[in-house]
C-alpha atoms as a PDB file:
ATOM      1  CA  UNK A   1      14.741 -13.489 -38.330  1.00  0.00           C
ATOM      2  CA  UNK A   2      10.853 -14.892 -38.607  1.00  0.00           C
ATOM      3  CA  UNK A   3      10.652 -16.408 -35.753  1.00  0.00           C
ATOM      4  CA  UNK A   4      12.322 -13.250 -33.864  1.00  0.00           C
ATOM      5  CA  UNK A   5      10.046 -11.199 -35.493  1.00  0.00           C
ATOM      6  CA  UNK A   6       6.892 -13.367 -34.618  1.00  0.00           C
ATOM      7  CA  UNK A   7       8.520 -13.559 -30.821  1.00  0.00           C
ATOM      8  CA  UNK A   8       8.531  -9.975 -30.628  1.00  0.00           C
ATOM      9  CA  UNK A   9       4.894  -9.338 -31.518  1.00  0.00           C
ATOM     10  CA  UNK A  10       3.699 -11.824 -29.118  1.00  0.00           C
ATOM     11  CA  UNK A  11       5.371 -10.805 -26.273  1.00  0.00           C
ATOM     12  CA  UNK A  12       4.233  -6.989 -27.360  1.00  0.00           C
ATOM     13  CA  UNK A  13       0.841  -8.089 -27.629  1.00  0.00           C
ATOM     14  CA  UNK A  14       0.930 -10.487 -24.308  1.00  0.00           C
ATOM     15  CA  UNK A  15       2.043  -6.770 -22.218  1.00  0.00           C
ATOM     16  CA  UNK A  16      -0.231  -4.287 -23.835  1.00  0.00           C
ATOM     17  CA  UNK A  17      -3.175  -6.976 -23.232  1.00  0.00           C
ATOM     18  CA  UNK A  18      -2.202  -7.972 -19.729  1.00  0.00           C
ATOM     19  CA  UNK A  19      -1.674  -4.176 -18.877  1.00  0.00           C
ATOM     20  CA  UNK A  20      -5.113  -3.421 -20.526  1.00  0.00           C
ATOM     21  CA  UNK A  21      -6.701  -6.507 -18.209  1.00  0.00           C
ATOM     22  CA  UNK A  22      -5.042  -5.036 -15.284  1.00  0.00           C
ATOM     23  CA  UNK A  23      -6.131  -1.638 -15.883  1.00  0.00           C
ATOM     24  CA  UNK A  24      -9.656  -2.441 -16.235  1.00  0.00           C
ATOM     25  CA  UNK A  25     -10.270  -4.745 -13.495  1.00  0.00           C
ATOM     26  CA  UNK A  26      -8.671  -2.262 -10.940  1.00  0.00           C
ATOM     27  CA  UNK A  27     -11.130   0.554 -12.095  1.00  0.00           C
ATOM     28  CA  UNK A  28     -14.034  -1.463 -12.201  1.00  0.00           C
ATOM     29  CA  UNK A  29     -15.321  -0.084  -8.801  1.00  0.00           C
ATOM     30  CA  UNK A  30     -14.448   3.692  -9.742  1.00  0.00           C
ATOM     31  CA  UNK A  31     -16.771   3.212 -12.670  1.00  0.00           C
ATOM     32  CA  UNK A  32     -19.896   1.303 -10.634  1.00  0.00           C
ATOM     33  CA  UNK A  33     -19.691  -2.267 -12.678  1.00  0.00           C
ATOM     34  CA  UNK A  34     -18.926  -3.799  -9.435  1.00  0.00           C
ATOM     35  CA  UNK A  35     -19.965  -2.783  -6.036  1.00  0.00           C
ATOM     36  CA  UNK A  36     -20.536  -5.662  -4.326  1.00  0.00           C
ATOM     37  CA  UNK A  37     -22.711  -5.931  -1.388  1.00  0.00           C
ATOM     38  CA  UNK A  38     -21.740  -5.257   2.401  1.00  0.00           C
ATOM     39  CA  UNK A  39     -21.755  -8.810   4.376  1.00  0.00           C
ATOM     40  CA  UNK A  40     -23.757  -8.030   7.850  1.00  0.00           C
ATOM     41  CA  UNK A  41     -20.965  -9.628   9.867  1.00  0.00           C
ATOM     42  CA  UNK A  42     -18.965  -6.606   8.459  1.00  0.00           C
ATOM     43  CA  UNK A  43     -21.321  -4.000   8.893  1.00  0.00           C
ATOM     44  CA  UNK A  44     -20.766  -1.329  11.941  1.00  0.00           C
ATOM     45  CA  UNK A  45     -24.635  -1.375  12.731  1.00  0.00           C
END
């Protein structure tokens, strides 16, 4: 019944971080932390 218990948590914890990590790195460029820089071999000029 521990070690269920103590199973449970982990896996709940392991989701609501992972989800967390996921959400955050995909938003990163909506909120300007990461705008990277154009390469000139990309660039239409």
């Amino acid at each position: 019944m521990k070690n269920k218990m103590i199973t449970m948590m982990a896996v709940f914890g392991f989701t609501v971080l992972t989800f967390v990590a996921q959400t955050i790195s995909a938003s990163a460029c909506m909120w300007g932390a990461y705008q990277p820089k154009e390469p000139k071999l990309l660039s239409n000029k």
